[in-house]
Protein backbone atom coordinates (compact mmCIF):
# COMPACT_ATOMS: atom_id res chain seq x y z
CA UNK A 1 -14.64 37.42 31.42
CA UNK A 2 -14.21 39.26 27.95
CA UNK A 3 -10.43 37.98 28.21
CA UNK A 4 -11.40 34.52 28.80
CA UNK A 5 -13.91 34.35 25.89
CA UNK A 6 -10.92 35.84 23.76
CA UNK A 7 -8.72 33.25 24.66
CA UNK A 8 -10.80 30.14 24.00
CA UNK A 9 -12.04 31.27 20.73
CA UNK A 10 -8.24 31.97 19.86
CA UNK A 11 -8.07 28.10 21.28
CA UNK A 12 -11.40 26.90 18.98
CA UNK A 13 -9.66 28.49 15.80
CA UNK A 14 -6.07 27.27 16.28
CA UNK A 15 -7.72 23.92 16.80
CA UNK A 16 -9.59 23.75 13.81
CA UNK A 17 -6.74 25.51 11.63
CA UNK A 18 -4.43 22.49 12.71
CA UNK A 19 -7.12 19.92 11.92
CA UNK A 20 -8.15 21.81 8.71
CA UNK A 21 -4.10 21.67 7.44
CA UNK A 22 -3.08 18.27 8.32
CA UNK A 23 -6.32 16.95 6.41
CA UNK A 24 -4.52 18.44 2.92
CA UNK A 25 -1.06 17.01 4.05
CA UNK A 26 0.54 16.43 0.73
CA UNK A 27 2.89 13.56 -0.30
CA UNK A 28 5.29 12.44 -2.94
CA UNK A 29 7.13 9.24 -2.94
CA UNK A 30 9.73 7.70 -4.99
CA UNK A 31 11.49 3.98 -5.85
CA UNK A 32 14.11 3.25 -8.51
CA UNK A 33 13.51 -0.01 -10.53
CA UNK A 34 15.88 0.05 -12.95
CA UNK A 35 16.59 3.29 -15.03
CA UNK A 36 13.37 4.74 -14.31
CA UNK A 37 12.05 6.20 -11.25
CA UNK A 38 8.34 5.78 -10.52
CA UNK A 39 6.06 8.33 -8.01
CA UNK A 40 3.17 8.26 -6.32
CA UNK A 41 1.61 11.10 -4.94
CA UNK A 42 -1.48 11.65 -2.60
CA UNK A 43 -3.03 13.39 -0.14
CA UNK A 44 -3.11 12.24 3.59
CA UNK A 45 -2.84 8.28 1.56
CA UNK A 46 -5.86 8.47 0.74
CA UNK A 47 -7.27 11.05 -2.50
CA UNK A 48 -3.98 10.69 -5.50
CA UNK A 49 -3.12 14.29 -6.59
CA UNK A 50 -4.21 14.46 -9.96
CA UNK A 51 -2.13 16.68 -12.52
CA UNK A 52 0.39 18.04 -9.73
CA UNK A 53 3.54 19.68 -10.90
CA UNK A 54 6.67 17.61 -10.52
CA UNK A 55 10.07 19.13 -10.78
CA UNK A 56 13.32 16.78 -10.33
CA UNK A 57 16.61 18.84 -9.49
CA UNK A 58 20.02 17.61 -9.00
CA UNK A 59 22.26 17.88 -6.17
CA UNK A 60 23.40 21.29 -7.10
CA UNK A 61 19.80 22.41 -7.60
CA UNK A 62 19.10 22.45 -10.78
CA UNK A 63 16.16 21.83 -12.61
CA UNK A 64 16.58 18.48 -14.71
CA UNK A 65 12.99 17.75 -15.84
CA UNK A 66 9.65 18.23 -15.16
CA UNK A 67 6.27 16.84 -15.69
CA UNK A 68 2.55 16.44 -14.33
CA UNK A 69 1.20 13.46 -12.22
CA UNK A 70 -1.62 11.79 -14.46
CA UNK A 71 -5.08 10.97 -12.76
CA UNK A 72 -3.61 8.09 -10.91
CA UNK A 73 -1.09 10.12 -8.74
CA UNK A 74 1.38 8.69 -10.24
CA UNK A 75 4.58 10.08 -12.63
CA UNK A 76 7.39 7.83 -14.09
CA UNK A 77 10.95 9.10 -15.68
CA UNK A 78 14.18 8.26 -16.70
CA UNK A 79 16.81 8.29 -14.49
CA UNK A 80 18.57 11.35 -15.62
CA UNK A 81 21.86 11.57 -13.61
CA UNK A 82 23.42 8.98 -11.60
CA UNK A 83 23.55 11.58 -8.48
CA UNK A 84 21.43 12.65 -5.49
CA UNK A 85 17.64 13.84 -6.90
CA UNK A 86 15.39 16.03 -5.31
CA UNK A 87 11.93 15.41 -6.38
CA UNK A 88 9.25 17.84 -5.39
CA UNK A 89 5.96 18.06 -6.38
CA UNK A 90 3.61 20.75 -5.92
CA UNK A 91 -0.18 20.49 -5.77
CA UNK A 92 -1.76 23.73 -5.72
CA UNK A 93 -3.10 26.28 -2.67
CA UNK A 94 0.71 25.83 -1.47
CA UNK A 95 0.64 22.09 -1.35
CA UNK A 96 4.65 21.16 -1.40
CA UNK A 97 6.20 18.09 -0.47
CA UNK A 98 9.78 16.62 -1.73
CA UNK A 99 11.36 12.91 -2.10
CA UNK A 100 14.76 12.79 -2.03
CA UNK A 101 16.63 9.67 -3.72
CA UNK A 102 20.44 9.07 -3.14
CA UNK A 103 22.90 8.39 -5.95
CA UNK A 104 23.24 4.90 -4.48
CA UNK A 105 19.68 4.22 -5.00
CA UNK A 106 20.11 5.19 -8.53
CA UNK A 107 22.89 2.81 -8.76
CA UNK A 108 26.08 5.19 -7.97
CA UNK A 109 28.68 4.93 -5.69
CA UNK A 110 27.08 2.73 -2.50
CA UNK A 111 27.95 3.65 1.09
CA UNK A 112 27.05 2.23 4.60
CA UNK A 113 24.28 3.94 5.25
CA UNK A 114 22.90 4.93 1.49
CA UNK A 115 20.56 3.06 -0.40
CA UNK A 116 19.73 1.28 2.81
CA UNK A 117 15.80 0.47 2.66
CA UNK A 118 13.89 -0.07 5.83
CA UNK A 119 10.93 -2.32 5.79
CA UNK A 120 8.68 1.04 5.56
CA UNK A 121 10.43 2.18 2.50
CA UNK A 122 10.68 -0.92 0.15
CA UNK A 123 8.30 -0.04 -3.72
CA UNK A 124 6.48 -2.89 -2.09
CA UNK A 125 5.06 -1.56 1.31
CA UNK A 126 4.89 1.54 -0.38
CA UNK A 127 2.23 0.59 -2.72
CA UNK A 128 0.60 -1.22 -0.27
CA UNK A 129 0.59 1.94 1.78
CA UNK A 130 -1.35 3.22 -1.59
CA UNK A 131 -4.08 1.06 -1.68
């Protein structure tokens, strides 16, 4: 009986950690129009992240610029390399999440398969998405 009772509350708590994590799922996303390179980042789609740390690093890792999201969620920048970007953004209490854009979508070298935008990841549906 004392087993039993151990296991579901192990259950209960795992449940509610789960619930409790995905509900602070943090997101960053990125589109090139241009020479500039616009974000917008939020939590779960629905609160912006206000002030988070973004860091943009090149394809050999290192650090190119940084800056904060402003109250909108939302951070803008001048392309600084024509080659692969990682974008990550960090929002406190170990909030991480990271945007990668390809050196085609900056407006490198194109391949098959880079630069290639499905419906779901057009500026367009994204700021839909947003709203």
């Amino acid at each position: 009986m004392k087993r039993r009772l151990s296991v579901l509350l192990i259950c209960v708590f795992n449940l509610l950690f789960v619930a409790t994590a995905a509900a602070h799922k943090v997101t960053i996303f990125a589109w090139v129009e241009g020479d500039t390179v616009y974000t917008q980042s939020n939590f779960c789609g629905v609160k912006m992240v206000r002030y988070g740390k973004v860091e943009v690093f090149d394809s050999q890792d290192r650090l190119l610029l940084e800056g904060r999201t402003d109250e909108r969620g939302t951070f803008a920048f001048q392309t600084p390399a024509i080659t692969e970007l990682s974008i990550v953004l960090t929002a406190g209490m170990g909030h991480r999440s990271t945007w990668r854009l390809t050196a085609a979508e900056l407006g490198g070298e194109t391949s098959t398969t880079a630069g290639a935008e499905s419906p779901e990841s057009t500026p367009e549906s994204m700021q839909a998405q947003i709203k």
